[in-house]
C-alpha atoms as a PDB file:
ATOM      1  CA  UNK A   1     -78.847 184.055 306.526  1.00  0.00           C
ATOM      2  CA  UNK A   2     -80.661 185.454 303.965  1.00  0.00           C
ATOM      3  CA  UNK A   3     -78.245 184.507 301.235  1.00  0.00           C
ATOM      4  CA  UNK A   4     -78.722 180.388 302.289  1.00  0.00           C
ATOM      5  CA  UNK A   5     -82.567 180.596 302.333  1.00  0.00           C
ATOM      6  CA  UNK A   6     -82.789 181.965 298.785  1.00  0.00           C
ATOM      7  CA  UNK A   7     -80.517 178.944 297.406  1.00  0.00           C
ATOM      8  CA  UNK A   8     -82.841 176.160 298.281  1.00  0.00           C
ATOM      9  CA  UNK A   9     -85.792 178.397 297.394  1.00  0.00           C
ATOM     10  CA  UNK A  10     -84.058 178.570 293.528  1.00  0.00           C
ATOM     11  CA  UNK A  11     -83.509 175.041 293.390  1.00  0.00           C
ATOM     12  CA  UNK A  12     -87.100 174.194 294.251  1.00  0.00           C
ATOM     13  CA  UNK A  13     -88.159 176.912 291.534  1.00  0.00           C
ATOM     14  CA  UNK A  14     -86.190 174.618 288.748  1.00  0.00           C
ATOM     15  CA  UNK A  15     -87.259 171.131 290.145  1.00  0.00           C
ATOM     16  CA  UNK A  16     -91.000 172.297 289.802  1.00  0.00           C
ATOM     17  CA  UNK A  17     -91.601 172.125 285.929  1.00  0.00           C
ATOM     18  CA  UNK A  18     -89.666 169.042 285.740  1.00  0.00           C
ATOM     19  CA  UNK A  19     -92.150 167.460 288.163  1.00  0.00           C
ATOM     20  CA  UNK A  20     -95.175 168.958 286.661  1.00  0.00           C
ATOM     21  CA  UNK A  21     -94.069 167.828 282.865  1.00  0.00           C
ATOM     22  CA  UNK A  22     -93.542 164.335 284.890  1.00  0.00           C
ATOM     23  CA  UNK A  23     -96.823 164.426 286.577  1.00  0.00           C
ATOM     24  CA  UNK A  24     -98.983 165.467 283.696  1.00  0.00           C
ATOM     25  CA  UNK A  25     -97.152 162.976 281.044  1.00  0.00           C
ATOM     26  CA  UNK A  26     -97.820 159.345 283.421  1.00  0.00           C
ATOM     27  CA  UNK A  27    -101.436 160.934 283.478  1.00  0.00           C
ATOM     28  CA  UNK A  28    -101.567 160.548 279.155  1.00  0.00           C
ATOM     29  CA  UNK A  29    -102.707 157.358 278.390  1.00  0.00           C
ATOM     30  CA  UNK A  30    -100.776 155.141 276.734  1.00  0.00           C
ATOM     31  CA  UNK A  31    -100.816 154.193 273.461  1.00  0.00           C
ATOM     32  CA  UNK A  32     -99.697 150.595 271.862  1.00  0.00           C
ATOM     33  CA  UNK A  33    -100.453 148.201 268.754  1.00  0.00           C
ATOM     34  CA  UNK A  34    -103.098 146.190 270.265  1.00  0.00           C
ATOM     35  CA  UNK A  35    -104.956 149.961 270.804  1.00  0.00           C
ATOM     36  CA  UNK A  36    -104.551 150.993 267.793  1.00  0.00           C
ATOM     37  CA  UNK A  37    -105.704 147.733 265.902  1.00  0.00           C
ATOM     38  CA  UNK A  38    -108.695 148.014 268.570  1.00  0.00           C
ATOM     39  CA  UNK A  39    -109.692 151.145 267.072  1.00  0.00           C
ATOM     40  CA  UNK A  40    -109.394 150.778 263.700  1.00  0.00           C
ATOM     41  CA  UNK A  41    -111.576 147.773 264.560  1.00  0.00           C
ATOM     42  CA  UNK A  42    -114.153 150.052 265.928  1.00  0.00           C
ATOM     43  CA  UNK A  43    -113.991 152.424 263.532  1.00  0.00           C
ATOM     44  CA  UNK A  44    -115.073 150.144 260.936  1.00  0.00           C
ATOM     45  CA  UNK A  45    -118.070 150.595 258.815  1.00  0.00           C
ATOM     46  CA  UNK A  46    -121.290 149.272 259.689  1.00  0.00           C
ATOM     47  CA  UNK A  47    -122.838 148.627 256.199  1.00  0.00           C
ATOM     48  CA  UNK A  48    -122.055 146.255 253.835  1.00  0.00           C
ATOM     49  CA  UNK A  49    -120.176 146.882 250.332  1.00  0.00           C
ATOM     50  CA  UNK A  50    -122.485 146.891 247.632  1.00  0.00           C
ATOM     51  CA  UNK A  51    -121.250 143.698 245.233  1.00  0.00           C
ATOM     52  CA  UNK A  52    -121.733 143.967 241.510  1.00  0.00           C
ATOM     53  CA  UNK A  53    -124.449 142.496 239.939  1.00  0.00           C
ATOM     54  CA  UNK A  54    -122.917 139.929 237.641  1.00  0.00           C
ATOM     55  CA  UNK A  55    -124.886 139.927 234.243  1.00  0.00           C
ATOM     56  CA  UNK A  56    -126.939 136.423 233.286  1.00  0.00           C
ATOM     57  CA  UNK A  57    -128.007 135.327 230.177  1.00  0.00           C
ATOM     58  CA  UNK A  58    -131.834 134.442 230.260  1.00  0.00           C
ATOM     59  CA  UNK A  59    -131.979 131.106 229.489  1.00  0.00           C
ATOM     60  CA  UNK A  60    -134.883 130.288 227.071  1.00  0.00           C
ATOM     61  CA  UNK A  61    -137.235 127.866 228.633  1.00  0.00           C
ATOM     62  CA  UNK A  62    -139.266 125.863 225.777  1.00  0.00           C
ATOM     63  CA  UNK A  63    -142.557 124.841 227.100  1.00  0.00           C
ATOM     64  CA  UNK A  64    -142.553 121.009 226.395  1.00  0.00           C
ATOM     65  CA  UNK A  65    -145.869 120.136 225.306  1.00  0.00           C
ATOM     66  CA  UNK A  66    -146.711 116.345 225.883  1.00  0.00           C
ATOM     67  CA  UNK A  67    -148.985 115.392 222.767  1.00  0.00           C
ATOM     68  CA  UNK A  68    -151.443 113.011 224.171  1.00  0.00           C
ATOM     69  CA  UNK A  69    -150.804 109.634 223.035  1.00  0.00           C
ATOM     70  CA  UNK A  70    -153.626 107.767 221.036  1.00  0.00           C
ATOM     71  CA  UNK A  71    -154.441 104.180 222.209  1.00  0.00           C
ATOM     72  CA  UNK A  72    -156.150 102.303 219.919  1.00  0.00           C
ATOM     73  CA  UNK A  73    -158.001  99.340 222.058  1.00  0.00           C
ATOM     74  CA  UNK A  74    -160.708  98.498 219.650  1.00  0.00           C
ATOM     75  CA  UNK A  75    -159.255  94.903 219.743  1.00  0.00           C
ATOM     76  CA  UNK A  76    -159.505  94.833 223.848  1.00  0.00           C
ATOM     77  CA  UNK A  77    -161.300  92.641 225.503  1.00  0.00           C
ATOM     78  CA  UNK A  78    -162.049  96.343 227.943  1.00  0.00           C
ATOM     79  CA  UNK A  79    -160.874  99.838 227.275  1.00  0.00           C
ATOM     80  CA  UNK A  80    -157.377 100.876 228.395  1.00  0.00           C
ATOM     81  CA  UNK A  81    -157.556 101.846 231.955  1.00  0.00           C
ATOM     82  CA  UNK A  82    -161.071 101.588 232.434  1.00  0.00           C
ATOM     83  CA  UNK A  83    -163.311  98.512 233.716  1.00  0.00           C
ATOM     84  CA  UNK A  84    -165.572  97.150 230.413  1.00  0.00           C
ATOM     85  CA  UNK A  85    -167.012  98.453 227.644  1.00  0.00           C
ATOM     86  CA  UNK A  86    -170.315  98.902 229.362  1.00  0.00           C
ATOM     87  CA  UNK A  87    -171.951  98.538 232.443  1.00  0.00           C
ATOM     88  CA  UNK A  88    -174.150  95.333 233.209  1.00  0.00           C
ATOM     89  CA  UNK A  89    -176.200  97.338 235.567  1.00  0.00           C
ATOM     90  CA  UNK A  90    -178.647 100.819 236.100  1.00  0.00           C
ATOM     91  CA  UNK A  91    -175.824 101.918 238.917  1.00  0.00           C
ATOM     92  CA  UNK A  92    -172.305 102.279 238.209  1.00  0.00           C
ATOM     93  CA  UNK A  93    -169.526 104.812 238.713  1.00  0.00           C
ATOM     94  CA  UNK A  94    -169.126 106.657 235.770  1.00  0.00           C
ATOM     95  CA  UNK A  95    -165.296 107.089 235.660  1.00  0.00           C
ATOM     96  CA  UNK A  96    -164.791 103.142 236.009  1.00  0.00           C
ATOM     97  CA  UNK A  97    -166.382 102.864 231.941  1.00  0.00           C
ATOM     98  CA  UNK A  98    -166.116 104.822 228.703  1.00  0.00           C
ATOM     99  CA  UNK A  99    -168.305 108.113 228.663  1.00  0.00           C
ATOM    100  CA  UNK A 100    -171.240 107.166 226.223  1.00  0.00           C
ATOM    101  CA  UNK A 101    -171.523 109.241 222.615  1.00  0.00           C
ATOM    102  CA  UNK A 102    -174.859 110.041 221.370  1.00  0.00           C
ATOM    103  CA  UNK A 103    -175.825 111.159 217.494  1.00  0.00           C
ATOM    104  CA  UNK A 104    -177.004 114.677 217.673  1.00  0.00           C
ATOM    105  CA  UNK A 105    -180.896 113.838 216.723  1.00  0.00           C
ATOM    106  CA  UNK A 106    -180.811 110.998 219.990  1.00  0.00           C
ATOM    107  CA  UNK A 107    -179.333 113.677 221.717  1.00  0.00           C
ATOM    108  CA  UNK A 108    -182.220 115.832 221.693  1.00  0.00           C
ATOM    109  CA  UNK A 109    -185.010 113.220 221.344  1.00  0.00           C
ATOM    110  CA  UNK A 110    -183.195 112.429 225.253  1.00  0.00           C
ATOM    111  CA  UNK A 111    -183.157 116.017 226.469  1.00  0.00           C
ATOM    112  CA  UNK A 112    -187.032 116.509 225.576  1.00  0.00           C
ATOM    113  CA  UNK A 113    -188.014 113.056 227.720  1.00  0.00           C
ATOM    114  CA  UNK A 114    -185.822 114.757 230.413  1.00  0.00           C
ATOM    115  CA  UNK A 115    -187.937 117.711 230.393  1.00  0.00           C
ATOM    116  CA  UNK A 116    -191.167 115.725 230.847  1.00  0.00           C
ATOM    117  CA  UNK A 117    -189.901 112.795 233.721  1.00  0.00           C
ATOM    118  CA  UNK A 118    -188.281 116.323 235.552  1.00  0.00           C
ATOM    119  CA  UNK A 119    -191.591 118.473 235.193  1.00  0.00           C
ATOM    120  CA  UNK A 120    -189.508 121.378 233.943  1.00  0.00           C
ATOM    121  CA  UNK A 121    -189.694 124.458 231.612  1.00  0.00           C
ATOM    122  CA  UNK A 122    -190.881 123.441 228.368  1.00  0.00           C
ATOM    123  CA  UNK A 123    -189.488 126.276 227.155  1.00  0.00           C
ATOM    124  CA  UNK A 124    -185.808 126.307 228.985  1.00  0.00           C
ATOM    125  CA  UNK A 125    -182.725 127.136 226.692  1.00  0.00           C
ATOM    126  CA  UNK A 126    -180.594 124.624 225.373  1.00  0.00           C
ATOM    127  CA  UNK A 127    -176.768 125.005 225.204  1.00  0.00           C
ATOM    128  CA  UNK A 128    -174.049 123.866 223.069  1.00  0.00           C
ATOM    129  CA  UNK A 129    -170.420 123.542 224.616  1.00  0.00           C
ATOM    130  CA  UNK A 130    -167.521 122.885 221.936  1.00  0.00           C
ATOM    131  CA  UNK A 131    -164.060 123.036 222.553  1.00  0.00           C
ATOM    132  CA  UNK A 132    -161.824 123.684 220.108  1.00  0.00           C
ATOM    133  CA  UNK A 133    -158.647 122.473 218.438  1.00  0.00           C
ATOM    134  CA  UNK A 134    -156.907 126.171 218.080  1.00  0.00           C
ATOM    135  CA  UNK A 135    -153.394 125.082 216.690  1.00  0.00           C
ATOM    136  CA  UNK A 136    -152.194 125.996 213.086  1.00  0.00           C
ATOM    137  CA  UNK A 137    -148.639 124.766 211.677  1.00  0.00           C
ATOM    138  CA  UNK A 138    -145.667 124.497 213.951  1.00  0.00           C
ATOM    139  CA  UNK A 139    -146.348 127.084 217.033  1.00  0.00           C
ATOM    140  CA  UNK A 140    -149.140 129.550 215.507  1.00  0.00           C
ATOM    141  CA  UNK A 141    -152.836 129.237 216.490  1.00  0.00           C
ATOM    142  CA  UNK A 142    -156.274 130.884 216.242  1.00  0.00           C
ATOM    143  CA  UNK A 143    -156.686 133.465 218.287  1.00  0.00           C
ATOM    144  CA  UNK A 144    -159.873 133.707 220.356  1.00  0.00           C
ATOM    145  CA  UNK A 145    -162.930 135.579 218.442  1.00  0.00           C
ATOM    146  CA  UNK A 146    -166.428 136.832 218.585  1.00  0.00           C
ATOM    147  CA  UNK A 147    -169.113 136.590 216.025  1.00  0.00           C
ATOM    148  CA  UNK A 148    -172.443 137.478 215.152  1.00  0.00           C
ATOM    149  CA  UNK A 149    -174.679 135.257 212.754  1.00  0.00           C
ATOM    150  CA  UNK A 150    -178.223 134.945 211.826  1.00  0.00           C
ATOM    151  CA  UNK A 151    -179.946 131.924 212.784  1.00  0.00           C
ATOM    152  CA  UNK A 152    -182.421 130.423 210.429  1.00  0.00           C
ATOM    153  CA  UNK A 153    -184.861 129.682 213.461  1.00  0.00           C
ATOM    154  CA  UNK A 154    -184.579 132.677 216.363  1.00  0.00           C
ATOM    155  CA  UNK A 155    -185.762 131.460 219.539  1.00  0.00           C
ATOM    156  CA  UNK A 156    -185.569 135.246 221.103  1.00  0.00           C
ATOM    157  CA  UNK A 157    -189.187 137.052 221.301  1.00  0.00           C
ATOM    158  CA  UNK A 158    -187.378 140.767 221.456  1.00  0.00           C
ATOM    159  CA  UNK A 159    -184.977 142.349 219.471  1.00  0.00           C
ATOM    160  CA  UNK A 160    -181.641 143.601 220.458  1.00  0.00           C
ATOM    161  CA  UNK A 161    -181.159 146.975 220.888  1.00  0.00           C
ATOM    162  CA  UNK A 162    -178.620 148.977 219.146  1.00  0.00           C
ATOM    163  CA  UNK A 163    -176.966 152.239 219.690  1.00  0.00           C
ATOM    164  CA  UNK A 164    -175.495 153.600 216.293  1.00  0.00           C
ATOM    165  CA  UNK A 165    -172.498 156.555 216.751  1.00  0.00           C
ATOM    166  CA  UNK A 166    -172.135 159.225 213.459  1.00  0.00           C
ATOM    167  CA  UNK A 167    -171.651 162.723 213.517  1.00  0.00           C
ATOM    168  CA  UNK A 168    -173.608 162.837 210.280  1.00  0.00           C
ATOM    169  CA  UNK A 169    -177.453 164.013 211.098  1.00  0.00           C
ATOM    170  CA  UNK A 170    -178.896 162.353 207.917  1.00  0.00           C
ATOM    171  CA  UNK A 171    -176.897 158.241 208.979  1.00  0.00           C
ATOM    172  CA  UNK A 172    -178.727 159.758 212.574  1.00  0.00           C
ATOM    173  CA  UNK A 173    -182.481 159.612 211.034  1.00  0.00           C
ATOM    174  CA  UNK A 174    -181.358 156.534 208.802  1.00  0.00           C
ATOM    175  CA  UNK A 175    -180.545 154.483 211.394  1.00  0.00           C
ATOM    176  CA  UNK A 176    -183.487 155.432 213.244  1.00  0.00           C
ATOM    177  CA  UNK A 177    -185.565 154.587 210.337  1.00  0.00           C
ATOM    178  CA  UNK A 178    -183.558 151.324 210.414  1.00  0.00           C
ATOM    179  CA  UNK A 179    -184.496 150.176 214.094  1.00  0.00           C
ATOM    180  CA  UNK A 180    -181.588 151.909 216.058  1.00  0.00           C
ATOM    181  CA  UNK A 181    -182.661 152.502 219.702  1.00  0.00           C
ATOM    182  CA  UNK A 182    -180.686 155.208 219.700  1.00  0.00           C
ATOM    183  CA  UNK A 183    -178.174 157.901 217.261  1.00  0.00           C
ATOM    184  CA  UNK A 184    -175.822 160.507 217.739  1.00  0.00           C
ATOM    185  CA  UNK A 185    -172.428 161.448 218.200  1.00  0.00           C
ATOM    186  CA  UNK A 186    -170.105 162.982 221.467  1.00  0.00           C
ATOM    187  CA  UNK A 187    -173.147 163.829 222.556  1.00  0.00           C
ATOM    188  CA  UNK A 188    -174.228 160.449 224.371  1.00  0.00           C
ATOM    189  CA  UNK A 189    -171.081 159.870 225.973  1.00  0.00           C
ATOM    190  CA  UNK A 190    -172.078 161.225 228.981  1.00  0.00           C
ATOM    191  CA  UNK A 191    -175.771 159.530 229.322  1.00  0.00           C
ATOM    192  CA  UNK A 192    -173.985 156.451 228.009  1.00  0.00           C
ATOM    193  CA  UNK A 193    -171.250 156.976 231.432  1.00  0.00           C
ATOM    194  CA  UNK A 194    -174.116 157.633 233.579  1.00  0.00           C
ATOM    195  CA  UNK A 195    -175.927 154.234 232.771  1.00  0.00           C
ATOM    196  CA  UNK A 196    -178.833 156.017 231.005  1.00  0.00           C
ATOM    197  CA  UNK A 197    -178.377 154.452 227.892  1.00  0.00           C
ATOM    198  CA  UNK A 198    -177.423 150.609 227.588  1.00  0.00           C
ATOM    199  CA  UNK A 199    -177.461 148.646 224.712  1.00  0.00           C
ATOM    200  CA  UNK A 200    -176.775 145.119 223.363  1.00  0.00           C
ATOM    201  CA  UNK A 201    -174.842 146.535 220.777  1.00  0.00           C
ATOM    202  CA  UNK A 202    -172.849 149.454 219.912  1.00  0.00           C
ATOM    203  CA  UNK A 203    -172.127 150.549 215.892  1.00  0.00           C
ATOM    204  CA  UNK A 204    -170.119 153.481 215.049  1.00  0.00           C
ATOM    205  CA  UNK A 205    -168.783 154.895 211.683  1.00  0.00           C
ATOM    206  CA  UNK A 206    -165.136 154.701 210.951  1.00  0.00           C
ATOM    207  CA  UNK A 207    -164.472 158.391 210.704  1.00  0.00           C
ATOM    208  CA  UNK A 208    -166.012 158.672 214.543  1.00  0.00           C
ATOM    209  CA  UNK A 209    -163.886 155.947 216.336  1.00  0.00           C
ATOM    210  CA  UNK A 210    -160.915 157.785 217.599  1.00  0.00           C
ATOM    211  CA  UNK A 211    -163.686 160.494 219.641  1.00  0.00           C
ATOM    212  CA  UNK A 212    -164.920 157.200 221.177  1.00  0.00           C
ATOM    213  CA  UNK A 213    -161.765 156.341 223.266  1.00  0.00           C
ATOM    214  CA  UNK A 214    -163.279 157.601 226.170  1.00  0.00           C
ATOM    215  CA  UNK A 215    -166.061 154.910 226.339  1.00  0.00           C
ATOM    216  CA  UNK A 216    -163.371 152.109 226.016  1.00  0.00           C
ATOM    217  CA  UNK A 217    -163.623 151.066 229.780  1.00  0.00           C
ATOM    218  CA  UNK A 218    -167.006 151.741 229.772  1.00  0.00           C
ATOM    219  CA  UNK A 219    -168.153 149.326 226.866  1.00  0.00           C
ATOM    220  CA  UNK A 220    -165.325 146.947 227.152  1.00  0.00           C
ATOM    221  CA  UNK A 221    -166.258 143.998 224.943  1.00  0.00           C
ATOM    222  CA  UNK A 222    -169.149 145.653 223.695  1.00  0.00           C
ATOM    223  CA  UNK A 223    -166.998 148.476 222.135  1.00  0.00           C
ATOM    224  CA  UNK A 224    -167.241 149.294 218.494  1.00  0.00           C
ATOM    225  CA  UNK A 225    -164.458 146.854 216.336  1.00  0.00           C
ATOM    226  CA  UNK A 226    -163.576 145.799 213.197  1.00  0.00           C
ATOM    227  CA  UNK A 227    -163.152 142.413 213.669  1.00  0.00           C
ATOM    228  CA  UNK A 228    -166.463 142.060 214.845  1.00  0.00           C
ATOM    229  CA  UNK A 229    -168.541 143.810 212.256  1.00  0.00           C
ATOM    230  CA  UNK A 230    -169.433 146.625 214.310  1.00  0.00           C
ATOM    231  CA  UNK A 231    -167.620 149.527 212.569  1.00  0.00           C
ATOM    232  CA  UNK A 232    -168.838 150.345 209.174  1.00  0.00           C
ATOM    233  CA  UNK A 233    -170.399 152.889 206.634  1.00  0.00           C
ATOM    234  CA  UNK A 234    -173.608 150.491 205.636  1.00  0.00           C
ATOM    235  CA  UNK A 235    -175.920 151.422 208.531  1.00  0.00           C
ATOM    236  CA  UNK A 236    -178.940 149.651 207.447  1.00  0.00           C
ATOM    237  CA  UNK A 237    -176.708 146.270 206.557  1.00  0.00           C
ATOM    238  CA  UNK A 238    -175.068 146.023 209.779  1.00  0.00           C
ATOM    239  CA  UNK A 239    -178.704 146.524 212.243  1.00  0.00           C
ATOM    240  CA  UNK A 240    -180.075 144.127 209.577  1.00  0.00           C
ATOM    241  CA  UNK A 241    -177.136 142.128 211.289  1.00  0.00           C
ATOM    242  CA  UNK A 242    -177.414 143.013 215.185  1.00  0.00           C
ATOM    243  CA  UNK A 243    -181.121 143.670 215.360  1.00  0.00           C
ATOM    244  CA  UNK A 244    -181.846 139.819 215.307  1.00  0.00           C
ATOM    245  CA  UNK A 245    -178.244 138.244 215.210  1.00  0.00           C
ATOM    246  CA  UNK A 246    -176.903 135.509 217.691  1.00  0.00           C
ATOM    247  CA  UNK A 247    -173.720 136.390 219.212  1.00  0.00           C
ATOM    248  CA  UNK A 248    -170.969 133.671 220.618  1.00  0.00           C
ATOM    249  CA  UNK A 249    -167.837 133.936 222.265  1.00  0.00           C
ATOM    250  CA  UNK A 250    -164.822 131.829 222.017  1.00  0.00           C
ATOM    251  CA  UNK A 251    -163.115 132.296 225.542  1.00  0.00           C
ATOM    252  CA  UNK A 252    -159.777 130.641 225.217  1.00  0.00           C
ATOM    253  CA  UNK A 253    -160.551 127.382 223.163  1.00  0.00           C
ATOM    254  CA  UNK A 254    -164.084 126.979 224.412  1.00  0.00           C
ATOM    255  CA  UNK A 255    -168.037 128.141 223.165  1.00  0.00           C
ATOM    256  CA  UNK A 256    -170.528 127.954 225.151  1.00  0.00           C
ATOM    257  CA  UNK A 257    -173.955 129.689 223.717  1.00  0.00           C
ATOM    258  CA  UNK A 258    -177.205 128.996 223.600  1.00  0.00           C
ATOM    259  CA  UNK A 259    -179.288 127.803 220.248  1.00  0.00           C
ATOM    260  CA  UNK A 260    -182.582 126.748 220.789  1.00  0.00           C
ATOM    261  CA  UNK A 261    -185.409 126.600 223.607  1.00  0.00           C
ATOM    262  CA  UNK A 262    -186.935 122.624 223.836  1.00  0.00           C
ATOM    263  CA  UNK A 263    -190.244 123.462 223.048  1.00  0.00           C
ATOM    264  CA  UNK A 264    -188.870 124.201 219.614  1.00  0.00           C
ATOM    265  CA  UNK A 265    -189.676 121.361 216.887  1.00  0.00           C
ATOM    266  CA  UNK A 266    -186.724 118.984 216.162  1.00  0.00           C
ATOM    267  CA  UNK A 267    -185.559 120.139 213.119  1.00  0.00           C
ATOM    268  CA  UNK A 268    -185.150 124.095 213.963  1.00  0.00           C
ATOM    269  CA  UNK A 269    -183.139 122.725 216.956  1.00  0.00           C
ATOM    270  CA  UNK A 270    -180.793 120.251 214.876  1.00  0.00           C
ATOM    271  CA  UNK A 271    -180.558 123.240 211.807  1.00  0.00           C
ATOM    272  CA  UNK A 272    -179.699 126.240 214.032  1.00  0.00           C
ATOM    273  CA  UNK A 273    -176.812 123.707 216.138  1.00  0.00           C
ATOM    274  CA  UNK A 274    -175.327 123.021 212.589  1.00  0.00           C
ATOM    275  CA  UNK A 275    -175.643 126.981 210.985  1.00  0.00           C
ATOM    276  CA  UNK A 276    -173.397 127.616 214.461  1.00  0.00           C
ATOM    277  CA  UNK A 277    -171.161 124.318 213.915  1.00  0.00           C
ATOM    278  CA  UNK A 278    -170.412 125.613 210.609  1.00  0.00           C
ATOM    279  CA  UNK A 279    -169.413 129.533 211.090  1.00  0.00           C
ATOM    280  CA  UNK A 280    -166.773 127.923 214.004  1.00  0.00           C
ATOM    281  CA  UNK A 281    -165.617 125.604 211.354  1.00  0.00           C
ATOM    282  CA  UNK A 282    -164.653 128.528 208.625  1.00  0.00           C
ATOM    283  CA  UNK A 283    -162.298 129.922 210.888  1.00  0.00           C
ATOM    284  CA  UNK A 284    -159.704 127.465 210.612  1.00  0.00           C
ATOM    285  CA  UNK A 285    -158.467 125.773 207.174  1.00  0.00           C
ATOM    286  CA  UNK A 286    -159.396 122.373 206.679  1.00  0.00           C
ATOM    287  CA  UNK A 287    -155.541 121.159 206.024  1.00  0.00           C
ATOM    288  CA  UNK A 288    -154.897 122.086 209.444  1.00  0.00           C
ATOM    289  CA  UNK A 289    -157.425 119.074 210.762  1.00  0.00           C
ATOM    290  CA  UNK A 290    -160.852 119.555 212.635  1.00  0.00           C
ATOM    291  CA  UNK A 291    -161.297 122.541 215.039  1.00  0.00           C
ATOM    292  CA  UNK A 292    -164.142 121.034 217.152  1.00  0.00           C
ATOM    293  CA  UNK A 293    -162.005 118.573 219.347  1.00  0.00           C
ATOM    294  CA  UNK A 294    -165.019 118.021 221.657  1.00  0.00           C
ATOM    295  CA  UNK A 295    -169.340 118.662 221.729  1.00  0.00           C
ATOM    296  CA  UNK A 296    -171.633 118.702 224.359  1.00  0.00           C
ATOM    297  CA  UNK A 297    -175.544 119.226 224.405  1.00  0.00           C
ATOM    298  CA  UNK A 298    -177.895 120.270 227.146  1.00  0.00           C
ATOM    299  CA  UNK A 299    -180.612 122.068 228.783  1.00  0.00           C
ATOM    300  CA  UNK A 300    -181.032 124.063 231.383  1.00  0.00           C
ATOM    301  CA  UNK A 301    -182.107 121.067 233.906  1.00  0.00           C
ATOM    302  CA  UNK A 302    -180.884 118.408 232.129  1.00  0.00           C
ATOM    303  CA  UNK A 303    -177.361 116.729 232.165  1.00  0.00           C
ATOM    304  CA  UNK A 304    -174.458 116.909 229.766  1.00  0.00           C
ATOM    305  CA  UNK A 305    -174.447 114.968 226.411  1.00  0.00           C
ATOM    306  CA  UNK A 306    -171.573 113.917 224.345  1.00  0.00           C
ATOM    307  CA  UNK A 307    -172.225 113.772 220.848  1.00  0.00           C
ATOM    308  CA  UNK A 308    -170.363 112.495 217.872  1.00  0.00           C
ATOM    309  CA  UNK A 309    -167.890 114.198 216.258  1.00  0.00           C
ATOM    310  CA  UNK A 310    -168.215 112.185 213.125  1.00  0.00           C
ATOM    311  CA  UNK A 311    -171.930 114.014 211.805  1.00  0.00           C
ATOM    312  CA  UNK A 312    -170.818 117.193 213.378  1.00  0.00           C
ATOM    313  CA  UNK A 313    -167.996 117.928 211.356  1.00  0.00           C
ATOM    314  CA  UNK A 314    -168.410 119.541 207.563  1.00  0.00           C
ATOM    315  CA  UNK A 315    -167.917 117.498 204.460  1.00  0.00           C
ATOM    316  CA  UNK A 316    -164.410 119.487 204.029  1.00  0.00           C
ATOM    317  CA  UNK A 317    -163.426 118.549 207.362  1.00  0.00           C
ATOM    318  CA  UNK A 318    -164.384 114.667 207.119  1.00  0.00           C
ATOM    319  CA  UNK A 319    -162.380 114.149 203.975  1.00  0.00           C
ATOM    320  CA  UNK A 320    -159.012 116.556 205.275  1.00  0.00           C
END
């Protein structure tokens, strides 16, 4: 008896693993194509490639400049665009007819009657607006400068005041002997910083210019140059210069400074207007054409006069 029970009991020993290896392998899951394409699918990167940046020529772009044609309509029975030649009437829009020129002497025989129908300032500025004709042969042109002149009648009551820069104790008490508001060297940088000292114009020696880079953004336009007269060894000449000198600006291709007050007699007005015309005029050589393109005249209540080119322009300019 005992010899039958341990034969099934050996049999069931050996069918065991087979089940078990059976059992735990339909468990596995199984693996086919479509999986394994699902995967790599999955597995794929989220971020894109990086492409190579493909190098471009710059392609020059020339700046077409459309030259303004000239009409002549002298011979018109009405200006080109416009309405007439005049108006027949007091009230009329201005941008229907031709804008009216005046000669320089009617111009300011008109802004002194202004003054006395508007009950203003007898003794209000007047101004002088040119624009300028800044181009040279093929693309060069003038650049934009600042000058300083003396005018043969100054309408200004005070003088400017100057602060002179040297090291040197003797061009100190010389300038100061000279009119300088104020002398010195490194000194005054720090007053200057702090707003205590202010000036209309600053001078400085060459040999102390490269201890004045601090004050660049300080001073801005008012720093000491070259160009503008305002760096030199003759003290005395140049606050002979800047004491009483009239300064103008050429911002891009336009001036706009003042040159007279209107209670000023006629002729200091019309000579200190022509002393400026002409120091804008030596800037640019007469072969190149006319630099003052356009003039206007006023006060400080008044409107806006055009004046003729024709008188305005030097003798070298009216026969180039």
């Amino acid at each position: 008896k005992f010899i039958n029970m341990a034969a099934p009991a050996r049999s069931v020993l050996r069918v065991l693993p087979r089940c078990q290896s059976l059992l735990f392998t339909n468990r596995a899951p199984s693996v086919s194509c479509n999986s394994l394409t699902a995967h790599r699918q999955q597995s794929a990167r989220s971020y894109a490639a990086t492409k190579k940046k493909e190098k471009k020529e710059e392609a020059v772009k020339e700046k077409v400049v459309k030259e303004r044609k000239i009409i002549d309509d002298k011979d018109r029975h009405k200006p080109f665009g416009l309405t007439a030649w005049a108006p027949v009437d007091d009230v009329y829009m201005v941008r229907y007819y031709p804008r009216p020129l005046y000669e320089l002497t009617v111009a300011i025989d008109m802004l002194k009657s202004f003054q006395k129908l508007d009950f203003s300032a007898e003794n209000q500025p007047i101004y002088i607006n040119l624009r300028l004709n800044m181009k040279l042969e093929k693309k060069r042109k003038l650049d934009p400068f600042v000058r300083t002149i003396h005018l043969p009648h100054p309408f200004k009551s005070d003088i400017n005041k100057v602060v002179v820069f040297t090291e040197k104790p003797d061009q100190a008490r010389i300038a100061l002997e000279n009119g300088a508001a104020v002398a010195g060297g490194v000194e005054l940088f720090e007053k200057i910083l702090a707003d205590e000292i202010t000036a209309d114009f600053y001078l400085a020696e060459p040999d102390i210019l490269p201890k004045l880079v601090p004050l660049k953004n300080k001073l801005r336009k008012k720093f000491p140059k070259s160009k503008r007269g305002t760096v030199g060894i003759n003290i005395p000449r140049m606050l002979e210069l800047f004491k009483t000198g009239h300064e103008y600006i050429v911002e891009d291709i336009y001036v706009n400074t003042e040159v007279a007050t209107l209670d000023m007699p006629k002729e200091h007005i019309l000579e200190n207007i022509h002393t400026i015309l002409k120091d804008v005029a030596s800037h640019k050589p007469a072969e190149f054409g006319p630099i003052i393109d356009r003039a206007i005249v006023c006060s400080r209540s008044s409107e806006g006069l055009h004046l003729k080119l024709e008188e305005l322009l030097p003798q070298e300019e009216k026969m180039a």
